[in-house]
C-alpha atoms as a PDB file:
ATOM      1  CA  UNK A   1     -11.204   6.299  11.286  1.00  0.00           C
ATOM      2  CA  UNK A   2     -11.417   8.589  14.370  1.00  0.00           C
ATOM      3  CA  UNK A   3      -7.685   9.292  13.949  1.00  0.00           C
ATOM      4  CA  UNK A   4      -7.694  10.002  10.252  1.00  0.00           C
ATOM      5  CA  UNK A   5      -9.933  12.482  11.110  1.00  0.00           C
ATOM      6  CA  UNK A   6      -7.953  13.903  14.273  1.00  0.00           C
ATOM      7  CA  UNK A   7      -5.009  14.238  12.253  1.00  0.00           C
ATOM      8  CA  UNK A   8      -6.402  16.004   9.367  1.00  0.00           C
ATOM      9  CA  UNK A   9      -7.688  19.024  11.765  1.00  0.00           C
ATOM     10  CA  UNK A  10      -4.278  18.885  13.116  1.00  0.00           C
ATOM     11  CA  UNK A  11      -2.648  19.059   9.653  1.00  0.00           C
ATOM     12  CA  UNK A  12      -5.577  21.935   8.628  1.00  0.00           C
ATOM     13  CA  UNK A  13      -5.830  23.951  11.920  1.00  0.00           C
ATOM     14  CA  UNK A  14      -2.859  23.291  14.530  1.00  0.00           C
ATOM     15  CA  UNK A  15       0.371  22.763  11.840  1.00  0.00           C
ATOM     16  CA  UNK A  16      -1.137  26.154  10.112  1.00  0.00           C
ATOM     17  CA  UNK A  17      -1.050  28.198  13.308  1.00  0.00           C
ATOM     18  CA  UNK A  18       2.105  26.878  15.278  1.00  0.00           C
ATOM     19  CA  UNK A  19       4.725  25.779  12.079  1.00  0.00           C
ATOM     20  CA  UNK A  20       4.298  28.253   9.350  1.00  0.00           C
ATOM     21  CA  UNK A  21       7.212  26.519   7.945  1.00  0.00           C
ATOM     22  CA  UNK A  22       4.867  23.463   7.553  1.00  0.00           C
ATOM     23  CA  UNK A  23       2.238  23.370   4.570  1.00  0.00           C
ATOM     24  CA  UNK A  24      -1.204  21.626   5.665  1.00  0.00           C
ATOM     25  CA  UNK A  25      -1.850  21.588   1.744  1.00  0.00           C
ATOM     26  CA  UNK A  26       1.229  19.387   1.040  1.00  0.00           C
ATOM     27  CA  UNK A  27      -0.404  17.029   3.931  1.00  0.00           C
ATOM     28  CA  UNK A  28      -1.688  13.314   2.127  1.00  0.00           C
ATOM     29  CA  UNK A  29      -4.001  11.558   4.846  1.00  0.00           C
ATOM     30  CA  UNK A  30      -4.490   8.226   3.991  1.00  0.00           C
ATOM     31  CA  UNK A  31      -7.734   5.908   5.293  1.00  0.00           C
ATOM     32  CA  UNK A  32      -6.742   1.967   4.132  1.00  0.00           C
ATOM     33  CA  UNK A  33      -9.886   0.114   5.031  1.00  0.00           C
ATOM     34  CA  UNK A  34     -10.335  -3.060   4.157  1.00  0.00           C
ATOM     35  CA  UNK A  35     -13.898  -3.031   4.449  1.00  0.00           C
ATOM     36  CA  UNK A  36     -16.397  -1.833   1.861  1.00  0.00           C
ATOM     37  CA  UNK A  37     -17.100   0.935   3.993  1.00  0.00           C
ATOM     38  CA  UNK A  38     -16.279   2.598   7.244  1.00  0.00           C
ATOM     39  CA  UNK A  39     -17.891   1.525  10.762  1.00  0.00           C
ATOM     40  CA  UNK A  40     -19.088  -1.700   9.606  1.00  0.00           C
ATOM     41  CA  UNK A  41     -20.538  -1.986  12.923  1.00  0.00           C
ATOM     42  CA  UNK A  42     -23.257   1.168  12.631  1.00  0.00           C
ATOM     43  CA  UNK A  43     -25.830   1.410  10.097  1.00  0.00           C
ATOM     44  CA  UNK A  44     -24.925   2.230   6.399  1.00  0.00           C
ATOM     45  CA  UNK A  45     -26.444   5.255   6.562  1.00  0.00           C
ATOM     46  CA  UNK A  46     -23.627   6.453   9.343  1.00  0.00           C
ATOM     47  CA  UNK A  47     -20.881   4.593   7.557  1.00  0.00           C
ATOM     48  CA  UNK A  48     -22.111   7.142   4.645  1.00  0.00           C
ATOM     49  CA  UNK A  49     -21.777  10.221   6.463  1.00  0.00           C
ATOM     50  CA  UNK A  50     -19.269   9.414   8.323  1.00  0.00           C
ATOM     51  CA  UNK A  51     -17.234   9.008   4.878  1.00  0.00           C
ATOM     52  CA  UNK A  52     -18.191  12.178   3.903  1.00  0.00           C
ATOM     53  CA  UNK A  53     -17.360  13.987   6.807  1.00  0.00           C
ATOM     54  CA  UNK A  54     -13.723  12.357   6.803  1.00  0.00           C
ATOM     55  CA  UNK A  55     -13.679  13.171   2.730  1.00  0.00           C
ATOM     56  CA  UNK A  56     -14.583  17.276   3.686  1.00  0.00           C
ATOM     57  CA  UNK A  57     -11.747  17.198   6.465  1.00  0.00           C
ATOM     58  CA  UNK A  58      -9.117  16.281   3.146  1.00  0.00           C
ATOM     59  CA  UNK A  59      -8.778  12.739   4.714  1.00  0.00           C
ATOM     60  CA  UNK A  60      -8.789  10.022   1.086  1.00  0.00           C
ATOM     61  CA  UNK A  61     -10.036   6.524   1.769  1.00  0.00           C
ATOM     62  CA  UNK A  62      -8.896   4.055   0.133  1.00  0.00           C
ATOM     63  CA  UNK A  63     -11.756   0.807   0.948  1.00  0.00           C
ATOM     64  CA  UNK A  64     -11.518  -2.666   0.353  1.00  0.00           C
ATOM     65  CA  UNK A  65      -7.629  -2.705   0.655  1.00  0.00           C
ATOM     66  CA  UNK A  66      -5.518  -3.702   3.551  1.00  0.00           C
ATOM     67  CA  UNK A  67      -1.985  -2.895   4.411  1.00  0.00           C
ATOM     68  CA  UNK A  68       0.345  -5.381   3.717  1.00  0.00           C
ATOM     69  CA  UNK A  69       3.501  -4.216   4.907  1.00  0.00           C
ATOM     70  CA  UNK A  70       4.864  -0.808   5.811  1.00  0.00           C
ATOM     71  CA  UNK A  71       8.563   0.881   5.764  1.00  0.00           C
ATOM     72  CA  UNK A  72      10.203   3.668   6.511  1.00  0.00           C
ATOM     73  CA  UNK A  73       9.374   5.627   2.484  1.00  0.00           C
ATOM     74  CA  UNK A  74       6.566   3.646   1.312  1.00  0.00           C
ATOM     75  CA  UNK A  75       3.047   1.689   2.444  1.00  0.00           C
ATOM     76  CA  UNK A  76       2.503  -1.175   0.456  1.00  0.00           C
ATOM     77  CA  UNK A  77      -1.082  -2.467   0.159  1.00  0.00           C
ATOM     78  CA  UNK A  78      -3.196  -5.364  -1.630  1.00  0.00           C
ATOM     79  CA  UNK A  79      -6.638  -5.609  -2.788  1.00  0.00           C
ATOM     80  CA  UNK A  80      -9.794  -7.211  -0.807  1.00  0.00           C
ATOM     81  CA  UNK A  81     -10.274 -10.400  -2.839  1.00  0.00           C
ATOM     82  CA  UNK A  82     -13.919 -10.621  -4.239  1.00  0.00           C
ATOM     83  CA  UNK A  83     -16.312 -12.473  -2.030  1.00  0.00           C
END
């Protein structure tokens, strides 16, 4: 989560300044958790905000999902099954 959030203030703030060439817009930051929700470990109250936070920095999670298998033009990812 942390680093979904790093890179989309690199994408918004860094990539804008130092490669003009380079479109921060274009940028798709991906969060595959395959949780319900983000830091299971805090309250839900946190998890909450923290989403939102992550959501206002252009970062879209995807929850209860998991990454299955990864290549070099695509991310290929399954479903939580239903507890």
């Amino acid at each position: 989560m942390e680093l979904a959030g790093q890179i989309a203030e690199i994408a918004r703030d860094t990539l804008r300044r130092e490669f003009r060439a380079v479109d921060p817009a274009e940028a798709v930051i991906l969060l595959v958790e395959a949780n319900d929700r983000v830091l299971t470990a805090y309250d839900p109250r946190l998890s909450a905000k923290a989403l939102q936070a992550l959501r206002r920095l252009g970062v879209t999670p995807i929850l209860n999902t998991r990454v299955v298998h990864v290549n070099d033009r695509s991310i290929y990812m399954k479903p939580r099954a239903a507890t």
